[in-house]
Protein backbone atom coordinates (compact mmCIF):
# COMPACT_ATOMS: atom_id res chain seq x y z
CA UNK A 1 86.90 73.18 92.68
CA UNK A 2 89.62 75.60 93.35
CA UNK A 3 89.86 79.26 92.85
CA UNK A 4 93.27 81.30 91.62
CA UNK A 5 94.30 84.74 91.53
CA UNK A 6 94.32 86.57 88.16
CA UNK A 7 97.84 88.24 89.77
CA UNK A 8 98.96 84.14 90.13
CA UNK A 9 100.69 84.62 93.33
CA UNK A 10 97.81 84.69 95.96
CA UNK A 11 96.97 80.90 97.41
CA UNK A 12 94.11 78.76 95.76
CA UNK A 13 91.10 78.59 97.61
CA UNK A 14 88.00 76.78 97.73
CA UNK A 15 84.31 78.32 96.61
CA UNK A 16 83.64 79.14 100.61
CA UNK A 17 87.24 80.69 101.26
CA UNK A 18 86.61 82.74 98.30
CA UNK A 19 83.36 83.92 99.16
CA UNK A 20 84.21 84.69 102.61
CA UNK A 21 87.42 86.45 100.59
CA UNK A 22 86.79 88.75 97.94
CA UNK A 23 89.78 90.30 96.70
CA UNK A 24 93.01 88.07 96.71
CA UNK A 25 95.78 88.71 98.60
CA UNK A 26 98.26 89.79 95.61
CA UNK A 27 95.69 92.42 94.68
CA UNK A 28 93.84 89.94 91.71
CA UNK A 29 90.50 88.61 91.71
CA UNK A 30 89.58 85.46 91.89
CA UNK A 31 88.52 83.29 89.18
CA UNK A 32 87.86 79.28 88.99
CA UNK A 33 90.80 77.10 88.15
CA UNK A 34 88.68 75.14 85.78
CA UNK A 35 85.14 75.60 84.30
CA UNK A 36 82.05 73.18 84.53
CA UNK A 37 81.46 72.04 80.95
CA UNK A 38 77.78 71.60 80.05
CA UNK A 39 76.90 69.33 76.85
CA UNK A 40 74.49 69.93 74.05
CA UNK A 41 72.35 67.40 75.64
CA UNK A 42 72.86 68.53 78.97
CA UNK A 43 71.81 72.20 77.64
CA UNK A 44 68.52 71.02 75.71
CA UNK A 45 67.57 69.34 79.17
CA UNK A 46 67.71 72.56 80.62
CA UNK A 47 64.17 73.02 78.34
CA UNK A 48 61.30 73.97 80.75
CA UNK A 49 63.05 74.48 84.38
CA UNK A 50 62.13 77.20 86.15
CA UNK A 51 64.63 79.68 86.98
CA UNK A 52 65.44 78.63 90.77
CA UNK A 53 65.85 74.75 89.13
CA UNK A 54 68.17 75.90 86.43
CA UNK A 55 70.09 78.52 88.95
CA UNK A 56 71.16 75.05 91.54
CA UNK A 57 71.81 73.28 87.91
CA UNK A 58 74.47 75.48 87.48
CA UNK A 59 75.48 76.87 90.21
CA UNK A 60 76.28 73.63 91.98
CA UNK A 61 79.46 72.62 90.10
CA UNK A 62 80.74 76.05 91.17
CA UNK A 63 80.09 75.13 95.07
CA UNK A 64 81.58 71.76 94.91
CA UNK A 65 79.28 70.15 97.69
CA UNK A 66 80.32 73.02 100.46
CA UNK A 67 76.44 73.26 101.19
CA UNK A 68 74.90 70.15 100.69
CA UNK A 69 72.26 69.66 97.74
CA UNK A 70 69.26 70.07 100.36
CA UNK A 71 70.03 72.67 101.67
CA UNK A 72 71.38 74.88 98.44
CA UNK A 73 67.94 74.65 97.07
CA UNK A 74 66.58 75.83 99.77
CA UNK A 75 68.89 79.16 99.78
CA UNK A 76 67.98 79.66 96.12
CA UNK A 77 64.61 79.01 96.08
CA UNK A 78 64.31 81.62 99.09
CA UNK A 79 66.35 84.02 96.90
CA UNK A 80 64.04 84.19 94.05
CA UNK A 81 61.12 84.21 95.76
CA UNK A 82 60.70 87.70 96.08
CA UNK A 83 60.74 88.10 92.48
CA UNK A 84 57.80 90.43 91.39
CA UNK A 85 57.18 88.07 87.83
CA UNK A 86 56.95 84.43 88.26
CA UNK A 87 59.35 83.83 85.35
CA UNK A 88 62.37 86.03 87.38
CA UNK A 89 63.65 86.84 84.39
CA UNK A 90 61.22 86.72 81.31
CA UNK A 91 62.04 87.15 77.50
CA UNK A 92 60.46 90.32 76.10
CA UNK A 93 59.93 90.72 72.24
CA UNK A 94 60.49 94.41 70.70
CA UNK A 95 61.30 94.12 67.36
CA UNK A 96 62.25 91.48 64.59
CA UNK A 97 64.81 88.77 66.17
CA UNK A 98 65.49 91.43 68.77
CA UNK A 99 64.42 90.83 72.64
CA UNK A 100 64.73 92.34 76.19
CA UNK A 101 65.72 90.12 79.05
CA UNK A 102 64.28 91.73 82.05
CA UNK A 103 66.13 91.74 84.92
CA UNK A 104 64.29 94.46 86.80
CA UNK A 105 61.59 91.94 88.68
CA UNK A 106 63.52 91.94 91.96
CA UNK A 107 62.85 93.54 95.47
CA UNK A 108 65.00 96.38 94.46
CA UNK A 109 64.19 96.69 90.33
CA UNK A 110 67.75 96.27 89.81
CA UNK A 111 69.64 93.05 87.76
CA UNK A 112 71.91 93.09 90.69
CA UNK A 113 69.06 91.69 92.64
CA UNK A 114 70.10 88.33 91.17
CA UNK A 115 73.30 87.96 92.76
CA UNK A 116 72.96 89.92 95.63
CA UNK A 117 69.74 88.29 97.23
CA UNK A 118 71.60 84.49 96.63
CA UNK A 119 74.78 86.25 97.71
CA UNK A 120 73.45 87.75 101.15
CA UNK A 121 71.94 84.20 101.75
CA UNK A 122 75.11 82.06 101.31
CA UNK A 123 77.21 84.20 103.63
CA UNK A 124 74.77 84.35 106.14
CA UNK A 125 74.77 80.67 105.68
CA UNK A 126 78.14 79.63 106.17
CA UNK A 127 78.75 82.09 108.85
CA UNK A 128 76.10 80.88 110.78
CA UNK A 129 78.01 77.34 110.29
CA UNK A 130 81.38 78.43 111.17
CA UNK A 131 79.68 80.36 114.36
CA UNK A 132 81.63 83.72 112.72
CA UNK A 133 80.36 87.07 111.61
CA UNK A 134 81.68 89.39 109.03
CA UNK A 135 81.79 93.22 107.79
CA UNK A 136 80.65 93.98 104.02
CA UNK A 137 82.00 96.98 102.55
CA UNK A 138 81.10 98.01 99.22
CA UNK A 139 80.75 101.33 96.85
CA UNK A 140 77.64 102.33 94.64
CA UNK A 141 76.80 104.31 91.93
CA UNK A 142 73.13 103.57 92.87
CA UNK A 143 72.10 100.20 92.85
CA UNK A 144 74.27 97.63 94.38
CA UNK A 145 74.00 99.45 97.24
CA UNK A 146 69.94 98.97 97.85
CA UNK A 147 70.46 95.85 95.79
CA UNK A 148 73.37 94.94 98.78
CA UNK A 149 71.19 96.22 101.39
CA UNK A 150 68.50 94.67 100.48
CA UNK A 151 70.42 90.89 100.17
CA UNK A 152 71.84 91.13 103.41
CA UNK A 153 69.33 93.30 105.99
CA UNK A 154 67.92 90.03 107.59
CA UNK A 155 71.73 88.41 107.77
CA UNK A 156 72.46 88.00 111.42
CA UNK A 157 75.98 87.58 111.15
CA UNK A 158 77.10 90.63 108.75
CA UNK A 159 77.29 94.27 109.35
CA UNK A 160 77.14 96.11 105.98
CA UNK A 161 79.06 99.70 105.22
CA UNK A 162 77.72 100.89 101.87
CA UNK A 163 79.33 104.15 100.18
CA UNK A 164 77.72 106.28 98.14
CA UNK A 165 78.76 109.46 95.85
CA UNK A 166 77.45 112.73 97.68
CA UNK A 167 74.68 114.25 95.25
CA UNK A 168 75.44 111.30 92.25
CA UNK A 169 72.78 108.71 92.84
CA UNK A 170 69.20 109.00 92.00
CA UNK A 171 66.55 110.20 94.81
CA UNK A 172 65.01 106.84 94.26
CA UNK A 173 68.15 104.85 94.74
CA UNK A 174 69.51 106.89 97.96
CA UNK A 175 65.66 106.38 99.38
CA UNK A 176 66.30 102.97 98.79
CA UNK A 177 69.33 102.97 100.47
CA UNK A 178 69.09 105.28 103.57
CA UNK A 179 65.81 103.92 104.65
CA UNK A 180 66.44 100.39 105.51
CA UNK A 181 66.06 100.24 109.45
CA UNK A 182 68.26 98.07 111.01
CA UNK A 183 71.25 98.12 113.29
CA UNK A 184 73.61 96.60 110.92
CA UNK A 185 72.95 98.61 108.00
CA UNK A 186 75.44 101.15 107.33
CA UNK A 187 75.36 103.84 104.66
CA UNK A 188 78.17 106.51 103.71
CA UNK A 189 78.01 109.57 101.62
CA UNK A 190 81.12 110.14 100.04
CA UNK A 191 82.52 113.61 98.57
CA UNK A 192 83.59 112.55 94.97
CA UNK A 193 82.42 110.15 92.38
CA UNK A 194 81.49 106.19 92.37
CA UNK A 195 85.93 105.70 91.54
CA UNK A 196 86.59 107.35 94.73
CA UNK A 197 84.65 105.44 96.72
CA UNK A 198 85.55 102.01 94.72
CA UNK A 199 89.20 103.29 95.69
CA UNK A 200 88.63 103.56 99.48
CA UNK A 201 86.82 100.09 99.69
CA UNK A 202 89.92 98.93 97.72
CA UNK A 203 92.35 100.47 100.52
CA UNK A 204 90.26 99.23 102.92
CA UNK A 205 90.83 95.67 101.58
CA UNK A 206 94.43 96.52 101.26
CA UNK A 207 94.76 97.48 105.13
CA UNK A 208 92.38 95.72 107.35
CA UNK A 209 93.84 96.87 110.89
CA UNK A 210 91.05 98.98 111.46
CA UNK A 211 88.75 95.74 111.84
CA UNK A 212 87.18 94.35 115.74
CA UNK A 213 89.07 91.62 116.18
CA UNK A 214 87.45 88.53 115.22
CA UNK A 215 85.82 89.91 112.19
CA UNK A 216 87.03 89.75 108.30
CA UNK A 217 86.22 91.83 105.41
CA UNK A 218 83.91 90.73 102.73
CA UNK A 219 83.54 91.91 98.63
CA UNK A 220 79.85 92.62 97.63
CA UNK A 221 81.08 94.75 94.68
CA UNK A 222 81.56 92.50 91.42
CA UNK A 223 85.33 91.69 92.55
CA UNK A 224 82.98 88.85 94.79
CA UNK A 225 83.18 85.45 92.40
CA UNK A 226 79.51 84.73 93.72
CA UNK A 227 78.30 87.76 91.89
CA UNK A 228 79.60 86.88 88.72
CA UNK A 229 78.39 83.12 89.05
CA UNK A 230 74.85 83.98 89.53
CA UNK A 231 74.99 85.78 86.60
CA UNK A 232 75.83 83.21 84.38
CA UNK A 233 72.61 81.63 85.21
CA UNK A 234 70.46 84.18 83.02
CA UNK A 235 72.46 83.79 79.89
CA UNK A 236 71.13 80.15 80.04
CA UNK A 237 68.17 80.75 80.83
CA UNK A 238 67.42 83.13 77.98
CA UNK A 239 69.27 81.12 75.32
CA UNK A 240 67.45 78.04 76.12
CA UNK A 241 64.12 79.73 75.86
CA UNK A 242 65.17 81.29 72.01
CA UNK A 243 66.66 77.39 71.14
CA UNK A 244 69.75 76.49 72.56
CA UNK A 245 71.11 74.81 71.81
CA UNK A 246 70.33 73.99 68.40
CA UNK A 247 70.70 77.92 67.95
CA UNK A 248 73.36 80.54 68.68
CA UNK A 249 72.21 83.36 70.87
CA UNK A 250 73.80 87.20 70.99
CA UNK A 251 73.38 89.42 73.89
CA UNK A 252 73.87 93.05 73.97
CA UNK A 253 75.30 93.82 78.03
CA UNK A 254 74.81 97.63 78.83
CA UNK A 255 78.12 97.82 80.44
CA UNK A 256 80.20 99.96 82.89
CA UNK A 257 82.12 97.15 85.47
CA UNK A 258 82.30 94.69 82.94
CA UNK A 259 81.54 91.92 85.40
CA UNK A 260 77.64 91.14 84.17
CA UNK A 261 79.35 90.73 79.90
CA UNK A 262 82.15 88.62 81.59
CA UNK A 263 79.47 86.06 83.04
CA UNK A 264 78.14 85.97 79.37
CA UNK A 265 81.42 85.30 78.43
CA UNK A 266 81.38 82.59 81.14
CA UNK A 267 78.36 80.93 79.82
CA UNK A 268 79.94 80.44 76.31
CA UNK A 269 83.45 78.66 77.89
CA UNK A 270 80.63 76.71 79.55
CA UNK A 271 79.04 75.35 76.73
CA UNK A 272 76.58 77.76 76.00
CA UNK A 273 76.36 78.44 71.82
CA UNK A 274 76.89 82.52 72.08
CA UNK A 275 77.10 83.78 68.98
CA UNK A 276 78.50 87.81 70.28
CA UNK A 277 78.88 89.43 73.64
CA UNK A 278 78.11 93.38 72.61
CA UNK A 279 79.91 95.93 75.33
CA UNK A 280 77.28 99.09 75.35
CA UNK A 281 78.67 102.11 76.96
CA UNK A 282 77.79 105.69 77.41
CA UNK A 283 80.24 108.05 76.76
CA UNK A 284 82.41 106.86 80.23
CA UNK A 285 83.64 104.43 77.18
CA UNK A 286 86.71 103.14 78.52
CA UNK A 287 86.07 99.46 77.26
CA UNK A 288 84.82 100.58 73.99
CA UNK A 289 88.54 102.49 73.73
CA UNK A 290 90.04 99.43 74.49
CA UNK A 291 88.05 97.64 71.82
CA UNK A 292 88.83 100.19 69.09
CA UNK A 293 92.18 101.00 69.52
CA UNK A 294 93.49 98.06 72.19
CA UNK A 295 94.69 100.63 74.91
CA UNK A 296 93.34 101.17 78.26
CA UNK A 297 93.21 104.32 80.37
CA UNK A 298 91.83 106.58 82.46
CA UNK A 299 89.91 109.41 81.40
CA UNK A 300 87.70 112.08 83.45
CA UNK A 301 84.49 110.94 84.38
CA UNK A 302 81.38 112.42 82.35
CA UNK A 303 78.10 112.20 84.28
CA UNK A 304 75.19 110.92 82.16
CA UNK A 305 71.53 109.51 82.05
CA UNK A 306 72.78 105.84 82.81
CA UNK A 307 74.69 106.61 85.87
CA UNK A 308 75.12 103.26 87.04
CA UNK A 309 77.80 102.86 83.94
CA UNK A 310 79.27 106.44 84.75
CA UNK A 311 82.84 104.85 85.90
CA UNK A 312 86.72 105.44 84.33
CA UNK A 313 87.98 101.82 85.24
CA UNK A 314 86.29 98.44 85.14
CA UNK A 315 87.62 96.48 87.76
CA UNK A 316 85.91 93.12 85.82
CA UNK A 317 88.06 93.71 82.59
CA UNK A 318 91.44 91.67 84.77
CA UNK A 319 89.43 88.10 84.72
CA UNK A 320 89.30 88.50 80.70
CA UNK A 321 92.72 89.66 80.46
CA UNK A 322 93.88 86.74 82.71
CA UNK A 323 92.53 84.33 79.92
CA UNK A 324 93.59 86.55 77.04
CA UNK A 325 96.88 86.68 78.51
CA UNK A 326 96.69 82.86 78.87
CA UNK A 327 95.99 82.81 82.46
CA UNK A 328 99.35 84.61 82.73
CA UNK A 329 99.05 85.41 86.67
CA UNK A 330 103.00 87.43 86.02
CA UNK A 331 101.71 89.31 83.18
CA UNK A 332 98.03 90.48 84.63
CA UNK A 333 100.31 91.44 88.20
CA UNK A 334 102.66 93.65 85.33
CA UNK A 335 100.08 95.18 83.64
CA UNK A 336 97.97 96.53 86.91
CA UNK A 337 101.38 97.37 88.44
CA UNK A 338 101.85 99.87 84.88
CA UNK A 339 97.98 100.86 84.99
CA UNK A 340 98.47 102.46 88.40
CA UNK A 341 100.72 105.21 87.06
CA UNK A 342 99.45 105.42 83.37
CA UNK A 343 97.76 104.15 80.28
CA UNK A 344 98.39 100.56 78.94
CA UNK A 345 98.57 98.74 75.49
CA UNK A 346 97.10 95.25 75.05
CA UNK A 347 99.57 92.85 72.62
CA UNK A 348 97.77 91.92 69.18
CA UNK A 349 97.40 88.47 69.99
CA UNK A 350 95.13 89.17 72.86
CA UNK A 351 93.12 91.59 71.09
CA UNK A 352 92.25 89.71 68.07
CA UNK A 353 91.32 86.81 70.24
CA UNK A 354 88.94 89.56 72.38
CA UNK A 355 87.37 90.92 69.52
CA UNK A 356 86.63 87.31 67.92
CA UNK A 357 84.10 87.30 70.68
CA UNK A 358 83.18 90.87 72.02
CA UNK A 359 82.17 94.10 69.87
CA UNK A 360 81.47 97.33 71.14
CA UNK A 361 79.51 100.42 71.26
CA UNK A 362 79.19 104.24 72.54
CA UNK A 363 75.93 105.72 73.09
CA UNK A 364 75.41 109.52 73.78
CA UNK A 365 72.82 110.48 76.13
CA UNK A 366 70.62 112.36 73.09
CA UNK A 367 71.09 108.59 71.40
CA UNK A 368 69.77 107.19 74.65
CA UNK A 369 66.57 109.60 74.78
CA UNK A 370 66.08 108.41 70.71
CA UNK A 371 66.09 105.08 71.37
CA UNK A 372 63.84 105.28 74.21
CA UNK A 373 61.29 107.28 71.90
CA UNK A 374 61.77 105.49 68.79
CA UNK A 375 60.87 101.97 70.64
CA UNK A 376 57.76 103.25 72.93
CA UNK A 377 56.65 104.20 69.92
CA UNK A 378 56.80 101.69 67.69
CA UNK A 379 55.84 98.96 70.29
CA UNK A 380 54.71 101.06 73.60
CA UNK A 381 57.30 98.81 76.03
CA UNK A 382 59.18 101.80 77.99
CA UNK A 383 63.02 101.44 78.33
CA UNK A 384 65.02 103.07 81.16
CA UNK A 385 68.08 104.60 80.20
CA UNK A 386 71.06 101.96 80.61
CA UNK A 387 68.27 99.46 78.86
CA UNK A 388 68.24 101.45 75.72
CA UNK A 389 71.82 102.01 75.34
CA UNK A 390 71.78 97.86 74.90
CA UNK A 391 68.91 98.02 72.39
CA UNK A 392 70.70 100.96 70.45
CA UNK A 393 74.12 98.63 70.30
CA UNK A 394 71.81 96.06 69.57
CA UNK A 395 69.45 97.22 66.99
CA UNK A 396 73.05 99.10 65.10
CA UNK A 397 75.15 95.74 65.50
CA UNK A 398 73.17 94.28 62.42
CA UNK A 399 73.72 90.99 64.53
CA UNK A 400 69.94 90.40 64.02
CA UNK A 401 69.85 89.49 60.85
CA UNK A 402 71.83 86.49 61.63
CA UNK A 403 70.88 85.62 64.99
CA UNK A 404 68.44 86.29 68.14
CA UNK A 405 69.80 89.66 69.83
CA UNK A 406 69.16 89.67 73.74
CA UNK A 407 69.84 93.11 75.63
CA UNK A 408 69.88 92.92 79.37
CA UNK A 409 67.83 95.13 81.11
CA UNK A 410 68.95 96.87 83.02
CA UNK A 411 72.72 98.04 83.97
């Protein structure tokens, strides 16, 4: 399987290249030429695995034997085995047709846990193969970073440079952080918000000269493909369990990067029956703008309850565009050239074929608190806050009526 540029001008590359990669050459991220296909029969089959056997089920196409069968299993087994619930990810019923996928279970209580433990594994893996080591560099609002650290603190062969918003991450999530002993663990506090420091690990991508010879730069932000690959698993794994695929499934994504609704979206060019991907946003609602009113810009940052989702630009949103825009590499490269210096429209054609799929909601932080009320009390399960902004987009959609709501939990 090869991988392309959504700018269209950066080589193809194979699953390890990419990995090893991150952000393509031309600026674009990397997305696979062609997608695995899974059947009806081949989903209903999927009845009954545990998560680890459905996870090398479907992450295997992606790989295309770089690690041999053995040995993948063993990398993914190892990755989940941390897992705090012996489901990884189980269902959770709160209200009529309405559920909670939780994705909180891992070492570091974050959904990012999912990627990033499989993620730290695979690198360490195929440098250890190629007798090479590498540099991570990545920015946080919070939780990639422990989620990161956590993935890749045993790795041998990476050193790891996380960066952090001075004073914008929670107590818990810097502890988690800035505690991890070990030499290659290193963490940054940056004056400025999570944008700034996704724009210097950007530049740093752009201008690598400040690297020890010998050593390359790695992605562990979403911009990685292997992020957005594990994530796919979980749509699966939660639609199979509510019928797929004899039934559709919804899901409602609390949202800020856009790369954990883009695996969803994923799952359904897969094969996957998904009936609506749901954007939730607080009020950093650039993706909920587009959706309304088909133009995308930046606007000040607002810092709020779910601060994982506080961001002005979601780096994800390019891989849709790319197949909205008919896997237009020209077009995607013209429209980030115009974003750099201003606000953009989307054309009508790629809209209507977005919003055939996606819907969208903005939830204030007094509608987050609500929600979080309203459902410990009517069925005592406690919500964080990026959790309930997926159950109020949920529970408002009306989608249950029709169809099994799912909200990730959490951002």
């Amino acid at each position: 399987m090869k991988y392309i540029s959504t700018r269209g001008s950066a080589p193809a590359l194979n699953f390890e290249d990419v990995l090893l990669t991150g952000l393509a050459a031309d600026g674009g991220l990397y997305v696979p030429e062609t997608l695995p296909h899974f059947t009806a029969t081949e989903i209903a089959s999927m009845a009954g695995m545990d998560y680890p056997s459905l996870a090398e089920f479907i992450i295997a196409p992606f790989l295309d034997g770089c690690i041999p069968a053995d040995e993948l299993r063993e990398i993914i087994v190892s990755s989940y085995a941390e897992f705090r619930h012996n489901a990884v990810a189980p269902l959770v019923q709160i209200d009529a047709n309405q559920w909670v996928l939780e994705l909180f279970h891992g070492p570091t209580l974050a959904f990012k846990d999912f990627a990033l433990q499989l993620l730290g594994r695979l690198l360490d893996h195929l440098l250890e193969r190629r007798q090479e080591k590498v540099v991570i560099m990545g920015a946080t609002s919070g939780d990639t970073g422990s989620a990161a650290i956590e993935g890749c603190r045993k790795c041998s062969n990476i050193d790891i440079f996380i960066l952090h918003p001075h004073d914008r991450v929670s107590e818990v999530q810097r502890r988690q952080m800035t505690t991890v002993a070990g030499d290659n663990i290193h963490n940054l506090a940056v004056e400025g918000n999570f944008d700034d420091c996704q724009a210097m690990v950007k530049a740093s991508f752009n201008n690598r000269g400040f690297l020890p010879q010998g050593r390359s730069l790695v992605a562990v932000n979403s911009i990685n493909w292997a992020r957005i690959m594990a994530q796919i698993v979980y749509y699966f794994y939660a639609a199979v369990a509510l019928g797929a695929p004899h039934r559709a499934v919804a899901f409602s994504v609390p949202t800020g990067n856009f790369g954990d609704i883009f695996a969803g979206y994923l799952a359904r060019q897969m094969g996957l029956p998904v009936a609506r991907l749901l954007i939730a946003t607080n009020r950093n609602d650039v993706l909920h703008r587009v959706m309304t009113d088909s133009r995308y810009g930046r606007q000040p940052l607002e810092h709020t309850l779910s601060p994982s989702m506080d961001i002005t630009v979601s780096s994800n949103f390019e891989r849709l565009l790319f197949d909205l825009y008919d896997r237009d590499g020209a077009a995607i490269a013209d429209l980030m050239r115009r974003f750099d210096s201003g606000d953009i429209a989307f054309s009508d054609a790629a809209m209507q074929r977005a919003r055939e799929l996606f819907g969208s909601a903005c939830v204030s932080d007094e509608a987050t608190c609500a929600q979080i009320a309203a459902t410990y009390r009517e069925c005592e399960y406690l919500l964080d806050p990026h959790s309930a902004i997926g159950v109020k987009a949920a529970l408002d959609s009306g989608l249950s009526a029709q169809t099994p709501v799912v909200t990730l939990a959490t951002a």
